[in-house]
N, C-alpha and C. Protein backbone atom coordinates (compact mmCIF):
# COMPACT_ATOMS: atom_id res chain seq x y z
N UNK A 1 14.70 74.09 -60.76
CA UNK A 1 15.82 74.96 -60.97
C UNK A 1 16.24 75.57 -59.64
N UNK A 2 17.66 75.51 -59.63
CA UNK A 2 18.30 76.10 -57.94
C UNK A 2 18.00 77.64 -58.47
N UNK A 3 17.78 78.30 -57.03
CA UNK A 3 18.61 79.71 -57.22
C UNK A 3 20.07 79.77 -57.46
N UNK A 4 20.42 81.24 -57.42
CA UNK A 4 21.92 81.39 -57.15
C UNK A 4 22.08 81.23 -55.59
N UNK A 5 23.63 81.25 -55.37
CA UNK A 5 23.07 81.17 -53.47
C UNK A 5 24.17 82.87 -53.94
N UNK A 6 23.52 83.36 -52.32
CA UNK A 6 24.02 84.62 -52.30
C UNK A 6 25.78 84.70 -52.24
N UNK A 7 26.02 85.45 -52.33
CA UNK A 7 27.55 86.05 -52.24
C UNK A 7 27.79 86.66 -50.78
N UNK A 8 29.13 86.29 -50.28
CA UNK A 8 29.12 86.90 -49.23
C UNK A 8 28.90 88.54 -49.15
N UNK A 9 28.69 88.99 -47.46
CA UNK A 9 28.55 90.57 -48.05
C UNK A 9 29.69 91.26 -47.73
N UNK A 10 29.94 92.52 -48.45
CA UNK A 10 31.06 93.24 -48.95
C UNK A 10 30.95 94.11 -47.71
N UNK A 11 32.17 94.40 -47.36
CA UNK A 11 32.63 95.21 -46.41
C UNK A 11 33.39 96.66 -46.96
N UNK A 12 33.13 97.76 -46.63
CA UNK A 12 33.72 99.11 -47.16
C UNK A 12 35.58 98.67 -46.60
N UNK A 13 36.43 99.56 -46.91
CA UNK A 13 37.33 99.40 -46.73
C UNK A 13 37.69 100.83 -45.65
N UNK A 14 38.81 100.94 -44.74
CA UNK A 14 39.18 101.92 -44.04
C UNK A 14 39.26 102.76 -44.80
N UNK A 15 40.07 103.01 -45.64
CA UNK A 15 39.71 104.38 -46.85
C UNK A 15 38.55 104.92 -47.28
N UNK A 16 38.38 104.07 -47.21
CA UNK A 16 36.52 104.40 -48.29
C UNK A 16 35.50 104.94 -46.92
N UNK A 17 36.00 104.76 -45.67
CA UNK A 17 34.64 105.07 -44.53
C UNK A 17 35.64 106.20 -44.08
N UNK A 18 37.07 106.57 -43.84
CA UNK A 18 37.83 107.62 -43.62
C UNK A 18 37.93 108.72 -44.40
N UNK A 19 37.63 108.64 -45.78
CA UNK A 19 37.67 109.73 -46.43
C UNK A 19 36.62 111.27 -45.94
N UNK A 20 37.47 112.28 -46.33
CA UNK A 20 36.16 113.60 -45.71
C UNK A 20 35.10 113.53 -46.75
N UNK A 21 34.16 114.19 -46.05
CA UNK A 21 32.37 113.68 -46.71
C UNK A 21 32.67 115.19 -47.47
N UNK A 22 32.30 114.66 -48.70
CA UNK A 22 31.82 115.85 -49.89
C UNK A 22 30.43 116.59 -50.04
N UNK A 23 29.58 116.03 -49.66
CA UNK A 23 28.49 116.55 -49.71
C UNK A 23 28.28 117.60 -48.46
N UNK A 24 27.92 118.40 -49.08
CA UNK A 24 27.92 119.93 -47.77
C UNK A 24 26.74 119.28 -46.47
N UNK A 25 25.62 118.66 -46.96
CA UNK A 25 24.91 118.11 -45.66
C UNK A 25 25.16 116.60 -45.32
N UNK A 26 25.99 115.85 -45.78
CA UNK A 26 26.42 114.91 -45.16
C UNK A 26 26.98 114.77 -43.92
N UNK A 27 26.17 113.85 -43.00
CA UNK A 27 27.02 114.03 -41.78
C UNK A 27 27.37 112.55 -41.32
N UNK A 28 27.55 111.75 -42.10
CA UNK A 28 28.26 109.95 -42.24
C UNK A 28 28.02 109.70 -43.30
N UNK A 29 28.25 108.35 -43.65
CA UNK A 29 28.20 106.86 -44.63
C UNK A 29 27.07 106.58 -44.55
N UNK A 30 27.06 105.74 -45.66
CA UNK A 30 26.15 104.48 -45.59
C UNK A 30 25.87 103.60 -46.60
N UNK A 31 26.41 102.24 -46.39
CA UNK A 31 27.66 101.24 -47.59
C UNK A 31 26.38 99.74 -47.58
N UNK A 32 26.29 99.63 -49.30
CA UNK A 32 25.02 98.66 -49.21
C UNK A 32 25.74 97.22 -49.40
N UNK A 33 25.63 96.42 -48.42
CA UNK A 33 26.68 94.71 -48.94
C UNK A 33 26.42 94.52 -49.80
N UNK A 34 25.23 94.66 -50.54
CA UNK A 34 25.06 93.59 -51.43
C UNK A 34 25.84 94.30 -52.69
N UNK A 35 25.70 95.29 -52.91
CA UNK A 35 25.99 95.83 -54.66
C UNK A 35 27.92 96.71 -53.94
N UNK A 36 27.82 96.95 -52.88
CA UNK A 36 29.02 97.79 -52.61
C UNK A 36 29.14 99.02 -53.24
N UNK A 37 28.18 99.99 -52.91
CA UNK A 37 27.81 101.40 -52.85
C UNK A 37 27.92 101.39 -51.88
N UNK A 38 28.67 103.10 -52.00
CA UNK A 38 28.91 103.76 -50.31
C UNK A 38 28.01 104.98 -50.72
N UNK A 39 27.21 105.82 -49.87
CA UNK A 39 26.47 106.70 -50.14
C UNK A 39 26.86 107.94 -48.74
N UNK A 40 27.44 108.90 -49.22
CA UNK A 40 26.72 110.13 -47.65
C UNK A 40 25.29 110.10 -47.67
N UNK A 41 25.27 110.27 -46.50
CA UNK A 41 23.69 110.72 -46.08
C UNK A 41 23.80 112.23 -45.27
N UNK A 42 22.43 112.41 -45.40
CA UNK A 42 22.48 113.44 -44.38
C UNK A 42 21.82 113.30 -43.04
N UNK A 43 21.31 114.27 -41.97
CA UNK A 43 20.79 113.71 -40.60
C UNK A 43 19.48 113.03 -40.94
N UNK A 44 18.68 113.27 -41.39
CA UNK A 44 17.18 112.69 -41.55
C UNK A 44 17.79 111.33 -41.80
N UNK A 45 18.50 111.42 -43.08
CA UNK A 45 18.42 109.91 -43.20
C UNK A 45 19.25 108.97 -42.25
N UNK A 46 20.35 109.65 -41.37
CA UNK A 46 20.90 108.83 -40.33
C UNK A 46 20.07 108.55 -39.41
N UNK A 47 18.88 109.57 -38.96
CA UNK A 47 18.13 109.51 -37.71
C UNK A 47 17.40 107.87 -38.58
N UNK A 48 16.61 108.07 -39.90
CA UNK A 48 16.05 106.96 -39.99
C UNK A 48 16.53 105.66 -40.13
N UNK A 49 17.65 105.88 -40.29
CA UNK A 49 18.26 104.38 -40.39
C UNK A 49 18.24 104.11 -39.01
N UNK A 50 18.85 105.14 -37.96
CA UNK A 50 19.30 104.63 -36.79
C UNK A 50 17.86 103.96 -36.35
N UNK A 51 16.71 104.65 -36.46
CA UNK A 51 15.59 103.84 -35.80
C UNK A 51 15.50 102.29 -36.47
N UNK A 52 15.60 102.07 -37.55
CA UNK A 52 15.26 100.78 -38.07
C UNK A 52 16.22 100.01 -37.56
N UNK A 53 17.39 99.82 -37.18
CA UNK A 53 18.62 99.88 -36.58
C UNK A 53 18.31 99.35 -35.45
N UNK A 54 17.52 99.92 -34.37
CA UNK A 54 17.50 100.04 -33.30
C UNK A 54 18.42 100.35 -32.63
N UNK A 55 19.42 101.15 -32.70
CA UNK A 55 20.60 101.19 -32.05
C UNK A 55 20.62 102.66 -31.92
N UNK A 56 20.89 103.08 -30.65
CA UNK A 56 21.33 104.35 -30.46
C UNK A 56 22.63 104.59 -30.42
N UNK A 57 23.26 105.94 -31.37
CA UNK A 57 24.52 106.71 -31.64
C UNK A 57 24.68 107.61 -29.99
N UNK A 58 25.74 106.99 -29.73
CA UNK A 58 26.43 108.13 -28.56
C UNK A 58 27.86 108.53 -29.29
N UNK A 59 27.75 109.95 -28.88
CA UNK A 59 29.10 110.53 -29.58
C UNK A 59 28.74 111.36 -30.97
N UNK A 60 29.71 111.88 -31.71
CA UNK A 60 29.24 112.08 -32.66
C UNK A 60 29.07 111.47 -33.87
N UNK A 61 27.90 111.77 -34.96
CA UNK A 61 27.31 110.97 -35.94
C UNK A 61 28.86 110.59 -36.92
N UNK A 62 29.53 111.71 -37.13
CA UNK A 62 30.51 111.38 -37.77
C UNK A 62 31.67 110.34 -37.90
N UNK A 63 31.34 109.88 -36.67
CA UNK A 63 32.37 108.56 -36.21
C UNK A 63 31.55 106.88 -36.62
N UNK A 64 30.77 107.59 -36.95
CA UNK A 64 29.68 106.28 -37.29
C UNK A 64 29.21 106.34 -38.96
N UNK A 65 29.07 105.32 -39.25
CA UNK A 65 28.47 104.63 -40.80
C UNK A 65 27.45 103.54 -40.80
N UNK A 66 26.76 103.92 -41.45
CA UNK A 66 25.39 102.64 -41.95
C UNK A 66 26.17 101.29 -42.63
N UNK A 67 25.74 100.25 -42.21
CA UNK A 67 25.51 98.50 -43.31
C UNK A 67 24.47 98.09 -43.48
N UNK A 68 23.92 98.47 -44.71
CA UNK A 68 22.41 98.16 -45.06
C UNK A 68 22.81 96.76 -45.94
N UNK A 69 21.59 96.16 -45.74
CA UNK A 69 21.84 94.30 -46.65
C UNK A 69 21.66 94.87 -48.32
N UNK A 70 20.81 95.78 -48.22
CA UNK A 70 20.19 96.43 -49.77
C UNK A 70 20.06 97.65 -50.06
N UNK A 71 20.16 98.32 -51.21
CA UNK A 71 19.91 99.84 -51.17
C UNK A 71 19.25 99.90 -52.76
N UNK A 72 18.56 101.15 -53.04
CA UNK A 72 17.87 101.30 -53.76
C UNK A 72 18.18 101.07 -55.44
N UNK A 73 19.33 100.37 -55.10
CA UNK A 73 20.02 100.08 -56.73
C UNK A 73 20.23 98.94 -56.88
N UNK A 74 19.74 98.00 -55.71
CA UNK A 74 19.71 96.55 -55.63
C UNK A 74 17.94 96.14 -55.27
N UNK A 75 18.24 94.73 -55.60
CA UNK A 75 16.56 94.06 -56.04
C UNK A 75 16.88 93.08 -54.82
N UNK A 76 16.53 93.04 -53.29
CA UNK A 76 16.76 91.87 -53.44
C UNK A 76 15.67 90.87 -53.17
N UNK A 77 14.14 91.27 -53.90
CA UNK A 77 12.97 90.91 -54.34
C UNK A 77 13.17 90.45 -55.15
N UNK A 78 11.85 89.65 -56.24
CA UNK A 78 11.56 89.35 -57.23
C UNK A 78 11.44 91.05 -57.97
N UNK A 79 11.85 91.12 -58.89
CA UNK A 79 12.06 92.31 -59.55
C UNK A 79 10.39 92.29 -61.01
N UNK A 80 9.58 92.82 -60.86
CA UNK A 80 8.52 92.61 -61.44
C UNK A 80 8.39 93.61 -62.70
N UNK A 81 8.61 93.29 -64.01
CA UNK A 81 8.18 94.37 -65.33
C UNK A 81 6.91 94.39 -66.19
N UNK A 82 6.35 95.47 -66.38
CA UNK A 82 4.93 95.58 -66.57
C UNK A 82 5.45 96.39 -68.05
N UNK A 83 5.19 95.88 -69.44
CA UNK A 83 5.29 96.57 -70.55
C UNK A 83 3.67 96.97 -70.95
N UNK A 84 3.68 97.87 -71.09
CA UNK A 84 2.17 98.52 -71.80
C UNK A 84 2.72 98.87 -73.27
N UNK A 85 1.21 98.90 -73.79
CA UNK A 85 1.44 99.90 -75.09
C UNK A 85 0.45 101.38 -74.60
N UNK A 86 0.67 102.02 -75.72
CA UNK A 86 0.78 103.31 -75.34
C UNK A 86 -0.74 103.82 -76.19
């Protein structure tokens, strides 16, 4: 049996990365290809992306947004279910 083959990945749109951030500690984006969720973050989580990233932000954070391949509402593992009884 084939897999599926993947789908290309989704790109946010200028609107969607221009809009003002709602969340009072948001200080950027951060847009998952695979499912196309855009999420604010706040600094912790920009500092940690930026390390995995490897890329250092010059300027301010606000001019910048995350492209993660996956985010926590996507599998892109084998997805494993364990039913117990009780």
């Amino acid at each position: 049996m084939k897999p599926p083959e993947k789908s290309d990945p989704v790109f946010p749109s200028l609107g969607q990365l221009t809009k003002p951030l709602e969340w009072p500690q948001a200080v950027c984006r951060c847009f998952c290809q695979q499912c196309g969720t855009m999420r604010e973050i706040n600094q912790a989580q920009a500092v940690k992306l930026q390390k995995i990233a490897g890329q250092k932000i010059s300027g301010d954070i606000k001019d910048f947004y995350f492209l993660v391949s996956y985010c926590e509402y996507c599998q892109e593992q084998e997805l494993i279910v364990v039913v117990k009884q009780l």
